[in-house]
PDB file of N, CA and C in Angstrom:
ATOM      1  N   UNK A   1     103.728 -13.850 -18.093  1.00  0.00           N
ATOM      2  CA  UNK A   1     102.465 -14.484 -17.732  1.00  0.00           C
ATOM      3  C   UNK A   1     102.577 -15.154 -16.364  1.00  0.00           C
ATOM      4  N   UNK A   2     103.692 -16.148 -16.456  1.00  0.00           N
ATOM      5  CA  UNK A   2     103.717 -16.531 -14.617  1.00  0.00           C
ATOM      6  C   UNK A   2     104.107 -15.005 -13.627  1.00  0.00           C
ATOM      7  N   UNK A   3     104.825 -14.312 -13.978  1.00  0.00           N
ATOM      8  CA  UNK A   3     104.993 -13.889 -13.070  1.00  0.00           C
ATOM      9  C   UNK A   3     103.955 -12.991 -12.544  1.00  0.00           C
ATOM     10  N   UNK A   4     102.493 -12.948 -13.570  1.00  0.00           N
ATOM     11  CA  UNK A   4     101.830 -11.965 -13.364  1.00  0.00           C
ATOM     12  C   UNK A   4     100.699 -13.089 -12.254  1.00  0.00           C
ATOM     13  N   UNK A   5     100.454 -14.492 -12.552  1.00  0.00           N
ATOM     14  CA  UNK A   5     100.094 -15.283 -11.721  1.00  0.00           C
ATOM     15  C   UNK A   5     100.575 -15.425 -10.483  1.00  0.00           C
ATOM     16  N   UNK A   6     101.934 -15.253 -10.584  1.00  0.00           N
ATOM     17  CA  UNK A   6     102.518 -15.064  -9.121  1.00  0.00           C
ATOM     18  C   UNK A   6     102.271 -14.108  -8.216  1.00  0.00           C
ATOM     19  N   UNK A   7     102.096 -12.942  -8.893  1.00  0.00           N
ATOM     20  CA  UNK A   7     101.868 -11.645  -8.064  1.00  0.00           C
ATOM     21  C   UNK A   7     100.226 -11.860  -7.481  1.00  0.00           C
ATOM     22  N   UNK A   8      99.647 -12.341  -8.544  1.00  0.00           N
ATOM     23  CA  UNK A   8      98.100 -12.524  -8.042  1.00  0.00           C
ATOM     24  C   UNK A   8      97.994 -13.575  -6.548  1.00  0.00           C
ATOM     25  N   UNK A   9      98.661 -14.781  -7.369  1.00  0.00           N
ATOM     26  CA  UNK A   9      98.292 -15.511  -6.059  1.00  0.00           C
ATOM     27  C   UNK A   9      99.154 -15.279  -4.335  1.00  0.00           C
ATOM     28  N   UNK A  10     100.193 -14.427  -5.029  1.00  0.00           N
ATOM     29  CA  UNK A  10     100.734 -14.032  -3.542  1.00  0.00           C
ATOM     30  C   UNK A  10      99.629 -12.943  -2.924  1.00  0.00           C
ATOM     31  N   UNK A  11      99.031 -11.770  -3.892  1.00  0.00           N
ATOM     32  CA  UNK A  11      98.159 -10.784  -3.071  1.00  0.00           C
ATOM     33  C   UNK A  11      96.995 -11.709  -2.742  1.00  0.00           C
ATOM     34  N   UNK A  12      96.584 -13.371  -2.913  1.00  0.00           N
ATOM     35  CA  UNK A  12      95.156 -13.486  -2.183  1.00  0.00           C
ATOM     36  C   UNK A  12      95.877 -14.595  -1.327  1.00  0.00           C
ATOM     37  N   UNK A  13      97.090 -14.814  -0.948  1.00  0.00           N
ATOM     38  CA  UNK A  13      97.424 -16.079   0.314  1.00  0.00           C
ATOM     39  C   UNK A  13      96.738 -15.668   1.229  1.00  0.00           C
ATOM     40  N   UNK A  14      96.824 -16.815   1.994  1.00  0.00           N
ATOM     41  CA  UNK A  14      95.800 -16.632   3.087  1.00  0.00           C
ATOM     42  C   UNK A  14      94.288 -15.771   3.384  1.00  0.00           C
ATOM     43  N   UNK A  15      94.081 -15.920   2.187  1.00  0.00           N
ATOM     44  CA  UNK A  15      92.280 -15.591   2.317  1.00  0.00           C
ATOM     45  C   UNK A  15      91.255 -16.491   1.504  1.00  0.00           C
ATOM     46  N   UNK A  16      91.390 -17.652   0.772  1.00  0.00           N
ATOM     47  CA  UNK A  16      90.846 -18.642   0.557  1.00  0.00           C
ATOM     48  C   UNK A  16      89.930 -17.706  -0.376  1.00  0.00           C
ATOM     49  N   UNK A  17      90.289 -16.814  -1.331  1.00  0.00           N
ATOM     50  CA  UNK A  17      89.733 -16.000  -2.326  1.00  0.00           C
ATOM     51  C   UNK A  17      90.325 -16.896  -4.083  1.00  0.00           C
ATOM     52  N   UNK A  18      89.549 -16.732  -4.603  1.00  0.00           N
ATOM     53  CA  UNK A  18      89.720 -16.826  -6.084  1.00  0.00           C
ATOM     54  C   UNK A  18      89.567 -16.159  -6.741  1.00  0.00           C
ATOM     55  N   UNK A  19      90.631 -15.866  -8.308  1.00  0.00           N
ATOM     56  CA  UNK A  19      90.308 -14.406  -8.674  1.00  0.00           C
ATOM     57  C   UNK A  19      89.934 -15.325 -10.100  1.00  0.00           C
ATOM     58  N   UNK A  20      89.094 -14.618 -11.132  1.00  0.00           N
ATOM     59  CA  UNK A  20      88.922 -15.131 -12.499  1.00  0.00           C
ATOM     60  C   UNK A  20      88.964 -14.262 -13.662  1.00  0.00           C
ATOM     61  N   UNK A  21      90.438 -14.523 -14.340  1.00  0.00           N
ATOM     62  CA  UNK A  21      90.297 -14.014 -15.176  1.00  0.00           C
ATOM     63  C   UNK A  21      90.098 -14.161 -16.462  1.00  0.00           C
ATOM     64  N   UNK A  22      90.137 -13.347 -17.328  1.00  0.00           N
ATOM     65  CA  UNK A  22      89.468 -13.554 -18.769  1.00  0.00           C
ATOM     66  C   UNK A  22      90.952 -13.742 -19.953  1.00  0.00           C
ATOM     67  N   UNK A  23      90.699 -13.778 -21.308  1.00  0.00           N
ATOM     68  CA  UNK A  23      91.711 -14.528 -22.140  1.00  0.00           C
ATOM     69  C   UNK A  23      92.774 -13.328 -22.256  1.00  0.00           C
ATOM     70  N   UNK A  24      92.288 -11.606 -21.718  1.00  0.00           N
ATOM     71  CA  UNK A  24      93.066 -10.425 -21.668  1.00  0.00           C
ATOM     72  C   UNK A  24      93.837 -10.129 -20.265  1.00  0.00           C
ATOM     73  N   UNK A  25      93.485 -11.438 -19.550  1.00  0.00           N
ATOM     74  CA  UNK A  25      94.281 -11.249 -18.486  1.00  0.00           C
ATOM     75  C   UNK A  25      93.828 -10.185 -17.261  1.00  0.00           C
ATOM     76  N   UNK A  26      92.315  -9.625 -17.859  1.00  0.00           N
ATOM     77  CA  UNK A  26      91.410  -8.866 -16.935  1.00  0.00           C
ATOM     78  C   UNK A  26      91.032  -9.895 -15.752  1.00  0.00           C
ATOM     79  N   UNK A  27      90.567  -9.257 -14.252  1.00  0.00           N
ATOM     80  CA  UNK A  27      90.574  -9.630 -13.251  1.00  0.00           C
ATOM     81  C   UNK A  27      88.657  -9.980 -13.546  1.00  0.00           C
ATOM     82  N   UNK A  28      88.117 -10.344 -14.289  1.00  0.00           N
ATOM     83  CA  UNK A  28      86.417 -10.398 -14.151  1.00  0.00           C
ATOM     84  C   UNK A  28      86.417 -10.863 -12.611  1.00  0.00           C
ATOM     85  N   UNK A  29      86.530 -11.862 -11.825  1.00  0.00           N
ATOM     86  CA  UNK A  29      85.041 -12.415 -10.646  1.00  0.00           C
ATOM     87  C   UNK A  29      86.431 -12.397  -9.624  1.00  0.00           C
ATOM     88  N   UNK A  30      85.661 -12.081  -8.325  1.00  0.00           N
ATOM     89  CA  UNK A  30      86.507 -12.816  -7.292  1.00  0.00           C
ATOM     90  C   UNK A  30      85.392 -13.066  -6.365  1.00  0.00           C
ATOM     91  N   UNK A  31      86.214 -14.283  -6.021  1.00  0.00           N
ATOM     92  CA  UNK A  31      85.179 -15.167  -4.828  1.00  0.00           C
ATOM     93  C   UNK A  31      85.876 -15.812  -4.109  1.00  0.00           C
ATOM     94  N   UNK A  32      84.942 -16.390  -2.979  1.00  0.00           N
ATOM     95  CA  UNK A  32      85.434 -17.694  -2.298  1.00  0.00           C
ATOM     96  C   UNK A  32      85.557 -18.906  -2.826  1.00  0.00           C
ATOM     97  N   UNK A  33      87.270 -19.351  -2.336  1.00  0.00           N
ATOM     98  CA  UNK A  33      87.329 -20.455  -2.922  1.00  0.00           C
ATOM     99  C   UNK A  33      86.115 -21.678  -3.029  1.00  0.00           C
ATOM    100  N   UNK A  34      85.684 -21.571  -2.151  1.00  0.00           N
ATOM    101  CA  UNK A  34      84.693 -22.193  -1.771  1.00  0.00           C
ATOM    102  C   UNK A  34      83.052 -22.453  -2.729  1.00  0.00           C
ATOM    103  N   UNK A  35      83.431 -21.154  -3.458  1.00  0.00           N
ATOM    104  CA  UNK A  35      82.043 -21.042  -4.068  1.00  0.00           C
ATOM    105  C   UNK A  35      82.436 -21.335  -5.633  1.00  0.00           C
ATOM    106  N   UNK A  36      83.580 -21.390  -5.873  1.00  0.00           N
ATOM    107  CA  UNK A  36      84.038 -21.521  -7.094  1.00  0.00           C
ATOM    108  C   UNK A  36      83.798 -22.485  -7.661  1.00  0.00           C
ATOM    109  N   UNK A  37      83.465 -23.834  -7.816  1.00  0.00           N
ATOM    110  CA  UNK A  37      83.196 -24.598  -8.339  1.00  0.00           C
ATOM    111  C   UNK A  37      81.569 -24.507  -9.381  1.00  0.00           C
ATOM    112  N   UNK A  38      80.373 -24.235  -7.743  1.00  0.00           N
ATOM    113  CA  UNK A  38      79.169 -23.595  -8.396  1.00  0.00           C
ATOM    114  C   UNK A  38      78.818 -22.562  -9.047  1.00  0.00           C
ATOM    115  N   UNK A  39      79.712 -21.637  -8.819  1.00  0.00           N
ATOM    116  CA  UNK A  39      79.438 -20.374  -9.721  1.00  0.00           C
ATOM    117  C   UNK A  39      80.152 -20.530 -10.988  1.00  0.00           C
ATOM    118  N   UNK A  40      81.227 -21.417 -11.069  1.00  0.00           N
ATOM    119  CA  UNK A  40      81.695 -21.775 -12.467  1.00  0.00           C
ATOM    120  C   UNK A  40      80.389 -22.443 -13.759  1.00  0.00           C
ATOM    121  N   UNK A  41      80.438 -23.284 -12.752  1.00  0.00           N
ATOM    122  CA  UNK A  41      79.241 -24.244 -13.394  1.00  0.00           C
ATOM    123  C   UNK A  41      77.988 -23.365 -13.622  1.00  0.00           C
ATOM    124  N   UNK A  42      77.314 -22.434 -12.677  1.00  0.00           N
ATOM    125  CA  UNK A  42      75.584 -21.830 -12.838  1.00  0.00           C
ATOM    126  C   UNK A  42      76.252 -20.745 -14.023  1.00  0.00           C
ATOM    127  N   UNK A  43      77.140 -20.170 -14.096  1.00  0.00           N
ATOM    128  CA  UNK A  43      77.359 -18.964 -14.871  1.00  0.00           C
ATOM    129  C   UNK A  43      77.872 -19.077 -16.185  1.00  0.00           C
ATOM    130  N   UNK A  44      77.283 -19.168 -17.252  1.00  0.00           N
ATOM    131  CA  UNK A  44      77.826 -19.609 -18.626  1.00  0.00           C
ATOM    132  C   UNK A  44      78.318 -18.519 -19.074  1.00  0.00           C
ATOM    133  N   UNK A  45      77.625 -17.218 -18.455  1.00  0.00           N
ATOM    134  CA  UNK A  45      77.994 -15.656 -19.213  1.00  0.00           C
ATOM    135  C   UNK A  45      79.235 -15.548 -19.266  1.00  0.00           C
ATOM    136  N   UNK A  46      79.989 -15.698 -18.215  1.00  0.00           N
ATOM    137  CA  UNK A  46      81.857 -15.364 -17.807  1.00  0.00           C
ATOM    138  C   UNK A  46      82.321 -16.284 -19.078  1.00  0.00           C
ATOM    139  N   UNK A  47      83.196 -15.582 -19.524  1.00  0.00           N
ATOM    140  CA  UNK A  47      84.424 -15.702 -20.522  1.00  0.00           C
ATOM    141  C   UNK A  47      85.596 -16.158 -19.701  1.00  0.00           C
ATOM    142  N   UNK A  48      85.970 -17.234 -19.293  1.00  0.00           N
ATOM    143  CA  UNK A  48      87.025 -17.520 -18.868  1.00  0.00           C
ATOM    144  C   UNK A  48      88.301 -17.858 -19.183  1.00  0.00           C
ATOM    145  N   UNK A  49      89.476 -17.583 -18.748  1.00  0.00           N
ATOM    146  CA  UNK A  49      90.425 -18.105 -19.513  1.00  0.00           C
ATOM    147  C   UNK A  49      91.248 -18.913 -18.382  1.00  0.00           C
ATOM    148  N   UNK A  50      91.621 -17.934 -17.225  1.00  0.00           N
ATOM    149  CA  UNK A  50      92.530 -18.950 -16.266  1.00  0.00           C
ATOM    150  C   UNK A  50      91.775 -18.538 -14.990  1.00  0.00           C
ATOM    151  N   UNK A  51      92.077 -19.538 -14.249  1.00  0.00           N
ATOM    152  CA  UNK A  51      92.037 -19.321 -12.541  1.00  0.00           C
ATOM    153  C   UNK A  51      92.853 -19.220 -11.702  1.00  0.00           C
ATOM    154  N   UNK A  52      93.043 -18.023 -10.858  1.00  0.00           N
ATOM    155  CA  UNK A  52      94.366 -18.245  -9.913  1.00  0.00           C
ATOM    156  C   UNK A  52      93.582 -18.196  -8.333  1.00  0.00           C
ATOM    157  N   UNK A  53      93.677 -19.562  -7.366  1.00  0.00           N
ATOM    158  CA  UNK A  53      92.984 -19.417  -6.331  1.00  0.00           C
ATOM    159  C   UNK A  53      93.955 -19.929  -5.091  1.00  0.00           C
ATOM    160  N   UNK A  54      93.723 -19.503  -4.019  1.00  0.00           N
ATOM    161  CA  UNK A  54      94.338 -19.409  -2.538  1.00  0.00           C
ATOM    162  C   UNK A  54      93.844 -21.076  -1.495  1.00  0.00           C
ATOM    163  N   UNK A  55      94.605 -22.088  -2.956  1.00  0.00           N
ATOM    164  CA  UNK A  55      93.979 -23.364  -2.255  1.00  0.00           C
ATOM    165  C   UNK A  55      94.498 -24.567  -3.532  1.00  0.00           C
ATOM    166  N   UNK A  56      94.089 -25.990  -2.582  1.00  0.00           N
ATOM    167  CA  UNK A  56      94.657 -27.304  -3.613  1.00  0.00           C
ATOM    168  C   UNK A  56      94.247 -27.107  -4.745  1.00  0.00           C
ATOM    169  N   UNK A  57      94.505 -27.718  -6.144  1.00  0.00           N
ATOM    170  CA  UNK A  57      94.033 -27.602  -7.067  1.00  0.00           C
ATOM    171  C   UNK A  57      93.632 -28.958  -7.213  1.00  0.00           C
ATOM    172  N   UNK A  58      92.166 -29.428  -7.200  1.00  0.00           N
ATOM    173  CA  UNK A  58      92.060 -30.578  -6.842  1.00  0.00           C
ATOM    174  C   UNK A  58      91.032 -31.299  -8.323  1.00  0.00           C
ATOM    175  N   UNK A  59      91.064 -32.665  -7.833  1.00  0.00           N
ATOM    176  CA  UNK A  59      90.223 -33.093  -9.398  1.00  0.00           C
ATOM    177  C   UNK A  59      89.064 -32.753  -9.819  1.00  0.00           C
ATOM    178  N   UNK A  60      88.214 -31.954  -9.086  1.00  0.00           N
ATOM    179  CA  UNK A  60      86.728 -31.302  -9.254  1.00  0.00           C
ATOM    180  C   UNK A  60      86.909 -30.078  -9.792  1.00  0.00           C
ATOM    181  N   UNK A  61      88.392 -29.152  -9.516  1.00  0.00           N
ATOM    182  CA  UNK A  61      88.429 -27.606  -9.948  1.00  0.00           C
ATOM    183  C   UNK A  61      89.009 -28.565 -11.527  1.00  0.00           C
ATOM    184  N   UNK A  62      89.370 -29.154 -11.742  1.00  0.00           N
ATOM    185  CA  UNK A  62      90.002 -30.018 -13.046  1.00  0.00           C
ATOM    186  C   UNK A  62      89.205 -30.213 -13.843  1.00  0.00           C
ATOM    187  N   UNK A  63      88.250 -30.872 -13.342  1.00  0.00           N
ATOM    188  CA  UNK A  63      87.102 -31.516 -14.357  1.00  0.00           C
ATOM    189  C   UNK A  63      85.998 -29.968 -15.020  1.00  0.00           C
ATOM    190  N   UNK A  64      85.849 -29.337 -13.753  1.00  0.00           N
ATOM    191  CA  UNK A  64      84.743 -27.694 -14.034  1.00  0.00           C
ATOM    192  C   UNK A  64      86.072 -27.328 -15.454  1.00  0.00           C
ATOM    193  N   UNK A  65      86.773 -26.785 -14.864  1.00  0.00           N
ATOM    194  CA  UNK A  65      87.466 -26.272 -15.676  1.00  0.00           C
ATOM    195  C   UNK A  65      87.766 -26.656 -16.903  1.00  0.00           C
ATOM    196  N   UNK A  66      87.715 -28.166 -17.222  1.00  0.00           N
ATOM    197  CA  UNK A  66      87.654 -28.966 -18.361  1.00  0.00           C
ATOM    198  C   UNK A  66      86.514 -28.509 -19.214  1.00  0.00           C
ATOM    199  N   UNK A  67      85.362 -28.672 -18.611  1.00  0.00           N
ATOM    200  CA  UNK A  67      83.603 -28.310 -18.699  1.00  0.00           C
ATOM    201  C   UNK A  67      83.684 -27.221 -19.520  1.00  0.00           C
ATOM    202  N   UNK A  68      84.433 -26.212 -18.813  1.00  0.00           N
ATOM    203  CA  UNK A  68      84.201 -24.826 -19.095  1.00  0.00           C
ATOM    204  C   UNK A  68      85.746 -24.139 -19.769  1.00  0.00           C
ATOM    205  N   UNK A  69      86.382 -25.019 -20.821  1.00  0.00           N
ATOM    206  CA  UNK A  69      87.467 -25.173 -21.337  1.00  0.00           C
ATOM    207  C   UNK A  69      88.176 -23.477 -20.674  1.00  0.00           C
ATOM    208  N   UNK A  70      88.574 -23.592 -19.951  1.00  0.00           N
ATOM    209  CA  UNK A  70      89.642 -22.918 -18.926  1.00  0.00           C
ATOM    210  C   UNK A  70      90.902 -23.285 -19.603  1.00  0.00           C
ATOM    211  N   UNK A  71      91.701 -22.664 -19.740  1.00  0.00           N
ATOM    212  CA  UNK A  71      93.038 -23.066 -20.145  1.00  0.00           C
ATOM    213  C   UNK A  71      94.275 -23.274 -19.126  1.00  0.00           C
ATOM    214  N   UNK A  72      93.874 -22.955 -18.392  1.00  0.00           N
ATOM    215  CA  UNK A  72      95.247 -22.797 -17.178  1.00  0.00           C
ATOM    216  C   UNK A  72      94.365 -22.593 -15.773  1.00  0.00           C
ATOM    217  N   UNK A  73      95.052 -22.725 -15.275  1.00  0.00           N
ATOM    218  CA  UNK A  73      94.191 -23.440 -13.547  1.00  0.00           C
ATOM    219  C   UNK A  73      95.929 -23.146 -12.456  1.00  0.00           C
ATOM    220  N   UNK A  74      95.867 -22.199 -11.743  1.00  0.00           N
ATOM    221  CA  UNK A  74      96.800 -21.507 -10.552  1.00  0.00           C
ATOM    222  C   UNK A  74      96.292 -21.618  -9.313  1.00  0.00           C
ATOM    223  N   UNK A  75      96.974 -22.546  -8.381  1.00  0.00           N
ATOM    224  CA  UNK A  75      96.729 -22.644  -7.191  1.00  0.00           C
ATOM    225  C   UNK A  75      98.324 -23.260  -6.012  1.00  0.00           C
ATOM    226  N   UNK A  76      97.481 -23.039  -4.969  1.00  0.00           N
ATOM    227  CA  UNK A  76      99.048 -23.510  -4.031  1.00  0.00           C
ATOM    228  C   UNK A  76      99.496 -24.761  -4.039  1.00  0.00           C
ATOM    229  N   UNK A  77      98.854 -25.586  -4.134  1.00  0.00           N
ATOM    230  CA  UNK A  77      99.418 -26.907  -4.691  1.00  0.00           C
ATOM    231  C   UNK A  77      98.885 -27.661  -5.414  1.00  0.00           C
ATOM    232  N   UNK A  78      98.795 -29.081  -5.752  1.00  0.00           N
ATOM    233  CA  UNK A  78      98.084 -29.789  -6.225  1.00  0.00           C
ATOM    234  C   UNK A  78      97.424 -30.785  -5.950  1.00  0.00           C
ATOM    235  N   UNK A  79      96.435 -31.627  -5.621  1.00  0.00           N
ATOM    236  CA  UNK A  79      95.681 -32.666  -4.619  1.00  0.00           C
ATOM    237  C   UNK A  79      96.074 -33.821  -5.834  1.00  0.00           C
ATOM    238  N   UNK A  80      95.355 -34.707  -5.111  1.00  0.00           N
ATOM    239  CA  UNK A  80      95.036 -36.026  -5.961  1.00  0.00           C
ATOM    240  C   UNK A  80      94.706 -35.797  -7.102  1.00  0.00           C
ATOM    241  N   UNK A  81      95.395 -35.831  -8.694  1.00  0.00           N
ATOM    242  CA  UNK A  81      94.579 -35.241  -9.495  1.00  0.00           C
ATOM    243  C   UNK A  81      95.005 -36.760 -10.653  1.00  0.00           C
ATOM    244  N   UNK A  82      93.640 -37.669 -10.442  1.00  0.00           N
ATOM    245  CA  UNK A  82      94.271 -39.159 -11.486  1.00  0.00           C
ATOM    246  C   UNK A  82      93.675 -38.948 -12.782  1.00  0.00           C
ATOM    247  N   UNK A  83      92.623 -37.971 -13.148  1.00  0.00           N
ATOM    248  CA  UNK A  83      92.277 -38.070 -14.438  1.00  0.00           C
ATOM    249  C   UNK A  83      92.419 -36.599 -15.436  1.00  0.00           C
ATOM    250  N   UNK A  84      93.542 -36.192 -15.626  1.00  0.00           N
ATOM    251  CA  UNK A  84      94.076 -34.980 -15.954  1.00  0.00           C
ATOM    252  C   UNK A  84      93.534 -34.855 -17.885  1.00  0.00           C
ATOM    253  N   UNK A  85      92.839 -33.552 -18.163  1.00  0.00           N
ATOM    254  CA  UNK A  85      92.196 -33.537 -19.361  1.00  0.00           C
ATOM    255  C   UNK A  85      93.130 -32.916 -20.225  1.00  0.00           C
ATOM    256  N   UNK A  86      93.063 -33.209 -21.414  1.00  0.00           N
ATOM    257  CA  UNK A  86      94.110 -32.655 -22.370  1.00  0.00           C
ATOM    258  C   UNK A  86      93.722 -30.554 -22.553  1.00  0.00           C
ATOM    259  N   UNK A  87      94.581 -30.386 -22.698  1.00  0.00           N
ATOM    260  CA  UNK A  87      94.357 -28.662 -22.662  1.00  0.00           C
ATOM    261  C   UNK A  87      94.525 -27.909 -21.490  1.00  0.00           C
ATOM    262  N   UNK A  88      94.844 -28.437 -20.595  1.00  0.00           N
ATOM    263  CA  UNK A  88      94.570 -27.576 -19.378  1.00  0.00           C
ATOM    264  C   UNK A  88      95.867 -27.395 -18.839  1.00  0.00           C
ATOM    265  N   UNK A  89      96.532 -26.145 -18.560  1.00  0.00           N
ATOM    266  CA  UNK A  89      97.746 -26.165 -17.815  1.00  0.00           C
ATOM    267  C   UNK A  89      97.521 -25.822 -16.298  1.00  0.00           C
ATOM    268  N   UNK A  90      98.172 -26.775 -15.759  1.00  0.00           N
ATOM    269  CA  UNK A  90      98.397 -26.717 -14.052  1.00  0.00           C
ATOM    270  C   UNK A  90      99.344 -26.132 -13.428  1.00  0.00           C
ATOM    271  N   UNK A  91      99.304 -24.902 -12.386  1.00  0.00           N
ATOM    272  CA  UNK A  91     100.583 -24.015 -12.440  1.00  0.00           C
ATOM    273  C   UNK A  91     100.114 -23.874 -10.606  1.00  0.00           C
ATOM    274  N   UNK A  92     100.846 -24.464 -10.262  1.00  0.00           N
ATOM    275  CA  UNK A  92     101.185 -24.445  -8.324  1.00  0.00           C
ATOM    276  C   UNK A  92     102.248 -23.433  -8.127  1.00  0.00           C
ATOM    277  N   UNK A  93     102.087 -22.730  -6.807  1.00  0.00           N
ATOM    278  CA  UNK A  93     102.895 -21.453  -6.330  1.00  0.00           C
ATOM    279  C   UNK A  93     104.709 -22.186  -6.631  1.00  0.00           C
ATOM    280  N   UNK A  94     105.358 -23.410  -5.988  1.00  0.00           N
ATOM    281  CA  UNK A  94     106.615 -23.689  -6.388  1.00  0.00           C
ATOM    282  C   UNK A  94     106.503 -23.351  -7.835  1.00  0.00           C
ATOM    283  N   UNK A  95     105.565 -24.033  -8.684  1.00  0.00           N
ATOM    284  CA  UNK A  95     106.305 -23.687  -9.991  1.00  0.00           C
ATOM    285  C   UNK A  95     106.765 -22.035 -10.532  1.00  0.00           C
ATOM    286  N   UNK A  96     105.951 -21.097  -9.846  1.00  0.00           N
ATOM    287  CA  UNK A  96     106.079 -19.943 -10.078  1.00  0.00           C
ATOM    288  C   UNK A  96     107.531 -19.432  -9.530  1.00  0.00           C
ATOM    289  N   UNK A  97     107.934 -20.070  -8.586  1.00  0.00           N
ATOM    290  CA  UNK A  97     108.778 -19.207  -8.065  1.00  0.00           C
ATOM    291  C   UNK A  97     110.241 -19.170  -9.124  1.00  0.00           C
TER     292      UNK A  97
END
């Protein structure tokens, strides 16, 4: 499972892309990091399970993801994160390696 996160988030470094996948480990959405927060939130249809994205993992991708019980959350590092929700695993590129 990490190493399949690893491979993902090494093919989107440096393009500020997010990929979303589902609880089968299918690739459903990719977007800009950027847009990920709102399209999490407007889109109830997506089945989500984890996120692996090309950026901080910060307390707003924490809280959506809480919202939208996400189980695991993959990014290059981790920001300020003071109010961490029960269920959610946090997985930064060091930990992968």
């Amino acid at each position: 499972e990490q190493t399949a996160y690893r491979d993902i988030l090494t093919g989107i470094a440096s393009t500020h892309n997010a990929k979303v996948l589902d609880k089968a480990g299918n690739i459903v959405l990719e977007l800009p990091v950027k847009n990920l927060v709102d399209t999490l939130r407007a889109d109830a249809e997506i089945s989500v399970s984890t996120i692996v994205f090309d950026g901080i993992i910060s307390q707003r991708i924490v809280e959506v993801a809480s919202e939208k019980n996400i189980q695991t959350v993959v990014g290059v590092k981790k920001g300020n994160i003071t109010k961490m929700p029960a269920g959610i695993t946090l997985w930064t590129k060091e930990d992968l390696n």
